[in-house]
C-alpha atoms as a PDB file:
ATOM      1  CA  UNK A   1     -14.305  -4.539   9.082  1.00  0.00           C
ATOM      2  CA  UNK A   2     -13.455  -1.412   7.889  1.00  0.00           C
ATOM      3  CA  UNK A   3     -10.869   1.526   7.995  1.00  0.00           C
ATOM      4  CA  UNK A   4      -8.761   3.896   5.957  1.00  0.00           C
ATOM      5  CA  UNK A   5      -6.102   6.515   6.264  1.00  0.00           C
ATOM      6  CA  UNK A   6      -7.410   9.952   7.395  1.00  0.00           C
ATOM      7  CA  UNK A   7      -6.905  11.789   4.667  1.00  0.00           C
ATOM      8  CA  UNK A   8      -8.931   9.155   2.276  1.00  0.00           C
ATOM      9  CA  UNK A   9     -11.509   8.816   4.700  1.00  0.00           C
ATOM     10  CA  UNK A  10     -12.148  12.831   4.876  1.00  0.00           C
ATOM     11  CA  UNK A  11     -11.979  12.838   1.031  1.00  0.00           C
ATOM     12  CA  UNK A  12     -14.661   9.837   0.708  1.00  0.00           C
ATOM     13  CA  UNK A  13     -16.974  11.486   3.860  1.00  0.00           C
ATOM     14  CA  UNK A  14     -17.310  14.621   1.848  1.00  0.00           C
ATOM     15  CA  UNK A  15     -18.057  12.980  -1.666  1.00  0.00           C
ATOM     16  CA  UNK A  16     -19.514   9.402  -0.891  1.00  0.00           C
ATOM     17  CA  UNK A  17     -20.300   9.724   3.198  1.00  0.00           C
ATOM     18  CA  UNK A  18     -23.514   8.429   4.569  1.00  0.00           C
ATOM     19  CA  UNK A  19     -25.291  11.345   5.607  1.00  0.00           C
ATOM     20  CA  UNK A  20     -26.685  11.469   9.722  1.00  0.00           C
ATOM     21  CA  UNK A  21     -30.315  11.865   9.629  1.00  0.00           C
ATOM     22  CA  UNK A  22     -31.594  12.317  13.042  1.00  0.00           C
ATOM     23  CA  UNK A  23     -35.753  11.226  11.838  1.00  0.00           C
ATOM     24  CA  UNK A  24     -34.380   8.152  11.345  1.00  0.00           C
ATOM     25  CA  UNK A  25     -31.979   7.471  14.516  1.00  0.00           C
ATOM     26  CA  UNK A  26     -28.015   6.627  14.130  1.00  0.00           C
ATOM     27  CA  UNK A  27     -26.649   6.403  11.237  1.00  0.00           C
ATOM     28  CA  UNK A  28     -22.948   6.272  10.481  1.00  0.00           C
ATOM     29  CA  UNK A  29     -21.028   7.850   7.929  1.00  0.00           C
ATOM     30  CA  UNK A  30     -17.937   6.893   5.481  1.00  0.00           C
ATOM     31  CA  UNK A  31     -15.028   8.215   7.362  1.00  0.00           C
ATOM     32  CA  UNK A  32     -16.093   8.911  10.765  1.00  0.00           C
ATOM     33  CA  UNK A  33     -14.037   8.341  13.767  1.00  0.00           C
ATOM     34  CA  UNK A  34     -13.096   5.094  15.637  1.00  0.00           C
ATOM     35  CA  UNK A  35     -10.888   3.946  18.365  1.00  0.00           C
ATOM     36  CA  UNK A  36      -8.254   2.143  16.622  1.00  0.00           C
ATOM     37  CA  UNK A  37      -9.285   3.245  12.606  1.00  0.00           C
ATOM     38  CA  UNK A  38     -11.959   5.211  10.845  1.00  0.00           C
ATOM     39  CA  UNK A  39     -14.761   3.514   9.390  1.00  0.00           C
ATOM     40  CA  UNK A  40     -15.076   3.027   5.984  1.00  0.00           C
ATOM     41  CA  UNK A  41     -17.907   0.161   4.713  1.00  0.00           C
ATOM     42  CA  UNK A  42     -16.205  -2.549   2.504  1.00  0.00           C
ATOM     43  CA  UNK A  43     -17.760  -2.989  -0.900  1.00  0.00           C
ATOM     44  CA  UNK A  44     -20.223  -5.924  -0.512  1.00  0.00           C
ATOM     45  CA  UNK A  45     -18.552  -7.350  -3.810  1.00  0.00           C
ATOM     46  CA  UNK A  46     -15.219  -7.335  -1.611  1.00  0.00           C
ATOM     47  CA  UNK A  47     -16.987  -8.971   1.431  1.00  0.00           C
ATOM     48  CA  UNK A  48     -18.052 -12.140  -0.747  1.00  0.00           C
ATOM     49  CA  UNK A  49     -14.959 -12.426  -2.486  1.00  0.00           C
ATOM     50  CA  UNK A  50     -13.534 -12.543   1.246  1.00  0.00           C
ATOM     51  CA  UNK A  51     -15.918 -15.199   2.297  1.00  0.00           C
ATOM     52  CA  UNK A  52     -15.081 -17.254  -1.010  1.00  0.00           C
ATOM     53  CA  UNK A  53     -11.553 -17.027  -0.740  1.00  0.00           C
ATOM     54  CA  UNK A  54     -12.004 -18.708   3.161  1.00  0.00           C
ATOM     55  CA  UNK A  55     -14.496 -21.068   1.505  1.00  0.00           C
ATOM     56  CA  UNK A  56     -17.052 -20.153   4.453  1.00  0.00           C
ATOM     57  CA  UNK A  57     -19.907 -22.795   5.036  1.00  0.00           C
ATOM     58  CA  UNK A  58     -22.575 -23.610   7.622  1.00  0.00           C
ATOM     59  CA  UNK A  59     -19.897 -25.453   9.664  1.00  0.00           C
ATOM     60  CA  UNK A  60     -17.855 -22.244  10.086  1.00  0.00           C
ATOM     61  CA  UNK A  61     -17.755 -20.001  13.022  1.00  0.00           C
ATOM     62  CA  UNK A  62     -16.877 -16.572  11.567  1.00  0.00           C
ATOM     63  CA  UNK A  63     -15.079 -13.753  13.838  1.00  0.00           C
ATOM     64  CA  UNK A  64     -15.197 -10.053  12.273  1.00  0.00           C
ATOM     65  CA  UNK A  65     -12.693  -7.834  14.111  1.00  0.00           C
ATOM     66  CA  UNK A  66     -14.220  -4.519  13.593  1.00  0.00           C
ATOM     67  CA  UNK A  67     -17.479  -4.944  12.540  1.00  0.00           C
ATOM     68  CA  UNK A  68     -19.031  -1.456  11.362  1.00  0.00           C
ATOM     69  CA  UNK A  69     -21.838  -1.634   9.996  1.00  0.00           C
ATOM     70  CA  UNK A  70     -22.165  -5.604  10.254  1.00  0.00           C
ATOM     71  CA  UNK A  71     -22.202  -6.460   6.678  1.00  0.00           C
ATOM     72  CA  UNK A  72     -19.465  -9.394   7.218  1.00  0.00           C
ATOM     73  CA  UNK A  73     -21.405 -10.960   9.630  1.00  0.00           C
ATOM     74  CA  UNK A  74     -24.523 -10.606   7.900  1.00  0.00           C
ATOM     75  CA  UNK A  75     -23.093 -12.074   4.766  1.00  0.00           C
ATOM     76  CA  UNK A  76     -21.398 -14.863   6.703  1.00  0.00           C
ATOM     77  CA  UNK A  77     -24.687 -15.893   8.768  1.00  0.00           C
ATOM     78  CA  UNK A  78     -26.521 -15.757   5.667  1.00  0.00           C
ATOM     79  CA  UNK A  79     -24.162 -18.052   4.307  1.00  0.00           C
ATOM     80  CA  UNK A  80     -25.114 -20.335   7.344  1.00  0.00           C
ATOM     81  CA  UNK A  81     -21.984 -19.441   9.070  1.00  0.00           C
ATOM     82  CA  UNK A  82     -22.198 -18.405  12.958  1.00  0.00           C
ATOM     83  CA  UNK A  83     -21.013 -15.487  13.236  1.00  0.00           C
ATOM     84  CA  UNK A  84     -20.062 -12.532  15.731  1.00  0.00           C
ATOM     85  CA  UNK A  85     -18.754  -8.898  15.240  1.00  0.00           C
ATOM     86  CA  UNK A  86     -15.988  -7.405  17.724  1.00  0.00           C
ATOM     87  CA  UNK A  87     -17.110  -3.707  17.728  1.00  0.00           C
ATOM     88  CA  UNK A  88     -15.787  -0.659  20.088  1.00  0.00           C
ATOM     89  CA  UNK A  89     -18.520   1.644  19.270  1.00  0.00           C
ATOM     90  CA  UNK A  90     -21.486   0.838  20.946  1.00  0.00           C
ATOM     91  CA  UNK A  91     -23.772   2.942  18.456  1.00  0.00           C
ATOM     92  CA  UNK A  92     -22.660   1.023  15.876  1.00  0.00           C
ATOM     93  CA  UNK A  93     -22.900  -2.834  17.325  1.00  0.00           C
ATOM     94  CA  UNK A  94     -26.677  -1.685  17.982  1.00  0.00           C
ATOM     95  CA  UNK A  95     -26.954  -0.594  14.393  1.00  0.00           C
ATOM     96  CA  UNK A  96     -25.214  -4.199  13.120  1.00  0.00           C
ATOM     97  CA  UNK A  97     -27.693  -5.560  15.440  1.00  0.00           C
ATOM     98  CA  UNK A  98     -30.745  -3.890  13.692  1.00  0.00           C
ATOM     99  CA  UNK A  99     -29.325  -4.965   9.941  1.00  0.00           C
ATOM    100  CA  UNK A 100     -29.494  -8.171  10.941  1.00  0.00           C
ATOM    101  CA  UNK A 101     -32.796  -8.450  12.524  1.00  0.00           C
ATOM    102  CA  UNK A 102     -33.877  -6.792   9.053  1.00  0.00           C
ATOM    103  CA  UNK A 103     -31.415  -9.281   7.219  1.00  0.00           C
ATOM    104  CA  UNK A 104     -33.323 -12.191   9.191  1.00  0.00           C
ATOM    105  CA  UNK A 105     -30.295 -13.544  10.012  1.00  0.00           C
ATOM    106  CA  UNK A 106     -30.431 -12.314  13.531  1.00  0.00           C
ATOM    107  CA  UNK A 107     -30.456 -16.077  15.308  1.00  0.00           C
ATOM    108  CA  UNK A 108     -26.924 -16.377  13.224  1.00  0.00           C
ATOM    109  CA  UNK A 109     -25.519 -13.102  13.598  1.00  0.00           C
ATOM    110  CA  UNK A 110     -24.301 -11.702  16.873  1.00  0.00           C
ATOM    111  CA  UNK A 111     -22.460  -8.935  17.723  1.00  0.00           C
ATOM    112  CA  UNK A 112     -20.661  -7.678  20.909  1.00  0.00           C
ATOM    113  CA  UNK A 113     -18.889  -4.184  22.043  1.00  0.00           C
ATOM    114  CA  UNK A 114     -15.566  -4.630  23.072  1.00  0.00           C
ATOM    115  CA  UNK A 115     -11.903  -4.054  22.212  1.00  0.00           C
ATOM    116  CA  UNK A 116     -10.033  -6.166  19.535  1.00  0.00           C
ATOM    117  CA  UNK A 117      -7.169  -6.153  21.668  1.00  0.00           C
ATOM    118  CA  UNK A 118      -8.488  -7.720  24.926  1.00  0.00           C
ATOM    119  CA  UNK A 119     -10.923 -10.266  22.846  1.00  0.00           C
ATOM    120  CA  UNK A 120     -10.719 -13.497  22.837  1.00  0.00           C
ATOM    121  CA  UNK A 121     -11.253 -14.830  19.133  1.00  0.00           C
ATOM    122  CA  UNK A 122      -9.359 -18.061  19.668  1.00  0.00           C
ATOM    123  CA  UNK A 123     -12.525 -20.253  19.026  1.00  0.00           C
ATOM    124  CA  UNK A 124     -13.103 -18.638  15.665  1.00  0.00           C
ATOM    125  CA  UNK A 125     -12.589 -21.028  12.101  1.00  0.00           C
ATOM    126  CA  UNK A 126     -12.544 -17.962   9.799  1.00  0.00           C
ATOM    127  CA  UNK A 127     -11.394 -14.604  11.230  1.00  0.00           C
ATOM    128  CA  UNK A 128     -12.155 -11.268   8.727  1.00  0.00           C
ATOM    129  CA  UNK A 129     -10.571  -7.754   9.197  1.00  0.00           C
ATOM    130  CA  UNK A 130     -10.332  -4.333   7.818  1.00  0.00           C
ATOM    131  CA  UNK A 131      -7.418  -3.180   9.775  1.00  0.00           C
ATOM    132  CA  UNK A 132      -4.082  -1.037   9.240  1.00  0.00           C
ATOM    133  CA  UNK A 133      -1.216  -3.201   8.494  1.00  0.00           C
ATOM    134  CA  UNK A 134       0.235  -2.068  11.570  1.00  0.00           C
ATOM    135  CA  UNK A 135      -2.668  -3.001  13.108  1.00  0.00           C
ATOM    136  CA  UNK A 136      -2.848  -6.354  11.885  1.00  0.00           C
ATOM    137  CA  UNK A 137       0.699  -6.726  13.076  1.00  0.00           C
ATOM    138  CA  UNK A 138       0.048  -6.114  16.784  1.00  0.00           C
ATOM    139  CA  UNK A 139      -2.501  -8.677  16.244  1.00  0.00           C
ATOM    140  CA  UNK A 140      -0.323 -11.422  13.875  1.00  0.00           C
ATOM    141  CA  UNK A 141       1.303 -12.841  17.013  1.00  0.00           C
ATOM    142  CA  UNK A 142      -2.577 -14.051  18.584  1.00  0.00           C
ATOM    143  CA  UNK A 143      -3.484 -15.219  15.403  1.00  0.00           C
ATOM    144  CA  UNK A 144      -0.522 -17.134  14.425  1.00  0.00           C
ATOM    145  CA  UNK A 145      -1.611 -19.423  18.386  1.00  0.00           C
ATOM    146  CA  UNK A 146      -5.026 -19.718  16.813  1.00  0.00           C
ATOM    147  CA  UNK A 147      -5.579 -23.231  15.517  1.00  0.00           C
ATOM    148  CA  UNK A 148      -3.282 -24.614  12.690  1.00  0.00           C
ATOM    149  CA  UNK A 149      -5.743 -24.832   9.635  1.00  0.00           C
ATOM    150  CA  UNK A 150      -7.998 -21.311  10.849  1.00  0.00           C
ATOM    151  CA  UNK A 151      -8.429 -18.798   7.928  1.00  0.00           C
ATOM    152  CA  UNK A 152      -7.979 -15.356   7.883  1.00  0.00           C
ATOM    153  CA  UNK A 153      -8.801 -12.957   5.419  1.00  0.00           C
ATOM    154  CA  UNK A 154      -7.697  -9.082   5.454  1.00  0.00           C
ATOM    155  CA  UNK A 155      -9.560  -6.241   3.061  1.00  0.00           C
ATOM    156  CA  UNK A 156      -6.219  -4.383   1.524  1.00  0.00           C
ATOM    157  CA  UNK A 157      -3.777  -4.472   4.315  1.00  0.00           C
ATOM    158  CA  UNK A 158      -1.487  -7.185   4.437  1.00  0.00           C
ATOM    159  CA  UNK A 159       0.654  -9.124   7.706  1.00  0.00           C
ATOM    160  CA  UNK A 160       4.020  -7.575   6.808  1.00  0.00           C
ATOM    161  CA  UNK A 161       6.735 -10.308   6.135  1.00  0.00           C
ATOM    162  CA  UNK A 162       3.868 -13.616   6.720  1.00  0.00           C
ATOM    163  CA  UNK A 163       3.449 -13.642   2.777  1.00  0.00           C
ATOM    164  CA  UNK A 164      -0.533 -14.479   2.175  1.00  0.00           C
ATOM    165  CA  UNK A 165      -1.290 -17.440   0.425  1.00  0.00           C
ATOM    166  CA  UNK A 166      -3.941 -16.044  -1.933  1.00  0.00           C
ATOM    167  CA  UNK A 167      -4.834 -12.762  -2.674  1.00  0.00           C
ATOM    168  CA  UNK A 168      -7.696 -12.053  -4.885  1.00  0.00           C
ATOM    169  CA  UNK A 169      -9.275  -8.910  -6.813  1.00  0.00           C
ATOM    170  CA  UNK A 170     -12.042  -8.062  -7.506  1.00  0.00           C
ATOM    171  CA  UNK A 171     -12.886  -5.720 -10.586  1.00  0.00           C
ATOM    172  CA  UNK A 172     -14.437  -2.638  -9.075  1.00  0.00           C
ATOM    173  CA  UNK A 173     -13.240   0.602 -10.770  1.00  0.00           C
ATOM    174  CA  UNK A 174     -15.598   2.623  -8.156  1.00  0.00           C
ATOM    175  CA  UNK A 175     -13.943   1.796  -5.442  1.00  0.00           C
ATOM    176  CA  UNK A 176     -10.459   1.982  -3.693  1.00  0.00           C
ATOM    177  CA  UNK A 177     -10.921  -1.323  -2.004  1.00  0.00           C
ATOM    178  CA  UNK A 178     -10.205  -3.941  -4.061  1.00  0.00           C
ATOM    179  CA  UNK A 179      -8.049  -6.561  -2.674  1.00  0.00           C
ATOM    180  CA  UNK A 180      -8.527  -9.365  -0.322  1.00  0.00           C
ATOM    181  CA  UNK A 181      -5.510 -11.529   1.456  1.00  0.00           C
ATOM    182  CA  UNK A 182      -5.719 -15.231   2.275  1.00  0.00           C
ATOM    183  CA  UNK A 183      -3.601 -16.919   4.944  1.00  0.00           C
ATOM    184  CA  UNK A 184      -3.934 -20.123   6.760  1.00  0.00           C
ATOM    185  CA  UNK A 185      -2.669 -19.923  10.175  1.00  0.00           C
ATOM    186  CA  UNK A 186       0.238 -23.105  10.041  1.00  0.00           C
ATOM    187  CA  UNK A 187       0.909 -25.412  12.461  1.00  0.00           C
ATOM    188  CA  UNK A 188       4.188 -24.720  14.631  1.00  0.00           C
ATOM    189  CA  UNK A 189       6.976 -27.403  13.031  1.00  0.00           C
ATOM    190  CA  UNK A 190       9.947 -25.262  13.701  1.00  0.00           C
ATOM    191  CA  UNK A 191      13.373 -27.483  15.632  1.00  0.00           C
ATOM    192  CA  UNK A 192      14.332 -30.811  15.604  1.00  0.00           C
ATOM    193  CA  UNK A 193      12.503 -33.903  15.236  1.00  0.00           C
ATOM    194  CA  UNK A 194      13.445 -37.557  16.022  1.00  0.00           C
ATOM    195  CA  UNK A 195      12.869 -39.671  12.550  1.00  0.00           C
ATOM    196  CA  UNK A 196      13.015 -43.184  11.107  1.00  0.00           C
ATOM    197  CA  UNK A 197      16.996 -43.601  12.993  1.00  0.00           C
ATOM    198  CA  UNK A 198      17.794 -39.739  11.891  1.00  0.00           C
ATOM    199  CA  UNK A 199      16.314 -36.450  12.503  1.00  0.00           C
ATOM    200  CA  UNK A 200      14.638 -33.478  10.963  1.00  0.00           C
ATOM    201  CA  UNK A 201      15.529 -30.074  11.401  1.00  0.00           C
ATOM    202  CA  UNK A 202      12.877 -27.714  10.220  1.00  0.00           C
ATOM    203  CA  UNK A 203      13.542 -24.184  10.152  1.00  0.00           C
ATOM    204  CA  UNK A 204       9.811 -22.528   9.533  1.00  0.00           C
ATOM    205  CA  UNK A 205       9.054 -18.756   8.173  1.00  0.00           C
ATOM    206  CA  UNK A 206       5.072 -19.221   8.777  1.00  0.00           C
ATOM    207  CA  UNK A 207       3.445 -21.254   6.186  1.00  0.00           C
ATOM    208  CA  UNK A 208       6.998 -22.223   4.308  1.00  0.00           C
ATOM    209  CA  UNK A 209       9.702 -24.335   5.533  1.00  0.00           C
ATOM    210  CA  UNK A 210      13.139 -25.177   4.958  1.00  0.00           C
ATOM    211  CA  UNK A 211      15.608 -27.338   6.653  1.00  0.00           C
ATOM    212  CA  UNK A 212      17.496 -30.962   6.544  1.00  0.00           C
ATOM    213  CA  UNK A 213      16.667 -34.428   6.696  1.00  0.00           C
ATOM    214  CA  UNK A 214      19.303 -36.761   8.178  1.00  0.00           C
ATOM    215  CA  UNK A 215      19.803 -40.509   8.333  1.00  0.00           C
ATOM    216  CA  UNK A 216      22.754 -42.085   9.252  1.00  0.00           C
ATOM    217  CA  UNK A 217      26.183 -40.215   8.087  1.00  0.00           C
ATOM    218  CA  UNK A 218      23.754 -38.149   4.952  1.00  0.00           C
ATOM    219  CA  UNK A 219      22.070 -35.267   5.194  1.00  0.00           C
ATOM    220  CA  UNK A 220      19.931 -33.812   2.750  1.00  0.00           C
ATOM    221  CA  UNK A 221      18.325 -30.332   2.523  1.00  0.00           C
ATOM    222  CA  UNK A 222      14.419 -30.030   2.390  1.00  0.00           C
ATOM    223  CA  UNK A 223      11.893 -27.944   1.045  1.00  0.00           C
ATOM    224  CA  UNK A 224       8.424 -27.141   1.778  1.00  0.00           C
ATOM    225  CA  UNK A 225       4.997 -25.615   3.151  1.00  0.00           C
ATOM    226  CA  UNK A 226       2.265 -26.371   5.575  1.00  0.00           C
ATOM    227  CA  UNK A 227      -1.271 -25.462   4.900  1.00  0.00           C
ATOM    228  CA  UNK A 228      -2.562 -25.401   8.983  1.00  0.00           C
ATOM    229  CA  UNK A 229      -1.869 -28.777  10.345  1.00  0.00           C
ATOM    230  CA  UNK A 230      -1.136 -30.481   6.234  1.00  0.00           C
ATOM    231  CA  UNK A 231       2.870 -30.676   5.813  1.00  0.00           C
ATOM    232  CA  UNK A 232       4.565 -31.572   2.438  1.00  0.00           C
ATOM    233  CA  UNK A 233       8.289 -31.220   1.638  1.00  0.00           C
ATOM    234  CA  UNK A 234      10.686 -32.238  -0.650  1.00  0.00           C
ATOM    235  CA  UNK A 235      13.897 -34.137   0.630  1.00  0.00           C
ATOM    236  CA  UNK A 236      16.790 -35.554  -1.382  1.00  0.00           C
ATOM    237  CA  UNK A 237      13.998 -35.742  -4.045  1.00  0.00           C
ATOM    238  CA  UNK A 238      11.472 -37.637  -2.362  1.00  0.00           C
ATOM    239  CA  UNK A 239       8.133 -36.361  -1.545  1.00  0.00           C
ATOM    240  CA  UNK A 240       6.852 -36.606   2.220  1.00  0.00           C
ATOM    241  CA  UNK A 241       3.351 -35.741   3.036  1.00  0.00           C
ATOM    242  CA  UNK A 242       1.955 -35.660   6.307  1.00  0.00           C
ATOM    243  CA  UNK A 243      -0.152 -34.323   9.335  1.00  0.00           C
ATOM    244  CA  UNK A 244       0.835 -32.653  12.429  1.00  0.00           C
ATOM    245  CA  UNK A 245      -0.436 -33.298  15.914  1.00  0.00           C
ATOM    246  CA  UNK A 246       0.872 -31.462  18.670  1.00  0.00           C
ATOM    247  CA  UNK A 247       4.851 -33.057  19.125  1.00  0.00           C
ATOM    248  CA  UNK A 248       4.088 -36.172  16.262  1.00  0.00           C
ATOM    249  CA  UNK A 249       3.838 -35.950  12.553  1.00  0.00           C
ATOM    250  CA  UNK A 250       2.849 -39.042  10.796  1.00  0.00           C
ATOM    251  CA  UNK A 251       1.927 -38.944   6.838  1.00  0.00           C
ATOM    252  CA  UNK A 252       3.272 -40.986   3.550  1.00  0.00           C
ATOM    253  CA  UNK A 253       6.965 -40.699   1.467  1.00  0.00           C
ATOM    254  CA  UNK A 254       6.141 -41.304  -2.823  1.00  0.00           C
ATOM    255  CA  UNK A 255       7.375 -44.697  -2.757  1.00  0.00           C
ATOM    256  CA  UNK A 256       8.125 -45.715   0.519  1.00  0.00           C
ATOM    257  CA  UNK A 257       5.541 -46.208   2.321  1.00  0.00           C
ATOM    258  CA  UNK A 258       4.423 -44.841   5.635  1.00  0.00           C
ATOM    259  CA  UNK A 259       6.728 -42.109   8.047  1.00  0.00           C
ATOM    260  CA  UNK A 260       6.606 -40.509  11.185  1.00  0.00           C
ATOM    261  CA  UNK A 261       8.257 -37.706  13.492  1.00  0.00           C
ATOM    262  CA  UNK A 262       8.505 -36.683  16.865  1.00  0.00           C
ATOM    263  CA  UNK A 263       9.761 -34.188  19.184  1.00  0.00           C
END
């Protein structure tokens, strides 16, 4: 996935651009135009540490929002991942099309033309992009109803105020992208819950929650995070650790045995 501000992009076409020979067909070039960002390939240093941080494996099915060039995709399939490339240009899904078939990863790696915003990557397990923070916001409310536990990873631009949960570097002094962000979309926990004679009342800001934990005539605040569909938190200095499942949550509390919650 790739993209960059236009000023950068016209200051990389002129010094580090792909040039457009017409002998050998379409080719693109650092910088050129798009329908949503300008293309600008991601260092293939930056495209593994991507697929590392999301710990990508044969039992993945990896969505690239953007494609380009279709080195993402490439790098996932030959990984063992399946994996498809959301691409507007239709130039350029034919040219990720031909990298593959020359990658020999072609049976893995497929790639469509069609709009980010009217796609339907719900089915993905890993989701990659190379998009504009504001981008990525238009986008953050789709991904946050993908499946609790899906990973995403972004090249540079972050989600705004969803805080990643990893973000990695890579040491490339040649190039301006550098950074990767991790996030694991969380399961939805946020309300009341019926508990053990009580209730719990999470209050959720994506992956971290807060909230309070009451039996009887005590209540006790609560800290915590979930990790897609893995909940821990911290109540009245007890540790509860648990899984959610659509309106139930049933896990373990340090010494006590077994709990569970519903809506």
């Amino acid at each position: 996935m790739y993209c960059l501000t236009v000023s950068l992009c016209f200051l990389l076409t002129i010094t580090g651009g792909y040039a457009q020979d017409a002998d050998e067909g379409y080719k693109p070039y650092s910088g050129q135009e798009g329908k949503d960002v300008v293309w600008v390939p991601t260092p293939q240093e930056l495209v593994n540490a991507m697929l590392d941080l999301a710990k990508v494996t044969s039992s993945d099915y990896v969505i690239d929002l953007g494609s380009g060039d279709g080195r993402t995709v490439i790098t996932a399939a030959k990984r063992g991942a399946t994996a498809l490339g959301i691409e507007y240009n239709p130039d350029m899904v034919e040219y990720a099309k031909r990298n593959a078939n020359e990658a020999g990863v072609s049976a893995k790696a497929s790639f469509v033309k069609a709009d980010i915003f009217e796609s339907d990557f719900s089915k993905a397990t890993v989701l990659t992009l190379f998009l504009l923070t504001e981008i990525n916001l238009k986008l953050r409310p789709k991904i946050l109803d993908m499946k609790p536990g899906t990973r995403i990873v972004s090249n540079t631009f972050d989600m705004g105020d969803w805080e990643p949960d990893q973000t990695k570097r890579i040491e490339d002094g040649s190039s301006y992208w550098s950074t990767a962000h991790f996030w694991v979309v969380p399961a939805k926990v946020d309300g009341t819950w019926k508990f053990d004679g009580g209730q719990i009342n999470f209050v959720q800001h994506y992956q971290q929650i807060t909230g309070t934990l009451t039996q009887g005539n005590k209540a006790v605040e609560l800290n915590g995070i979930l990790n897609g569909d893995k909940i821990s938190f911290n109540a009245g200095g007890i540790e509860y650790t648990g899984t959610v499942s659509g309106k139930s949550i049933s896990g373990t509390r340090a010494g006590s045995g077994s709990w569970k919650a519903t809506r």
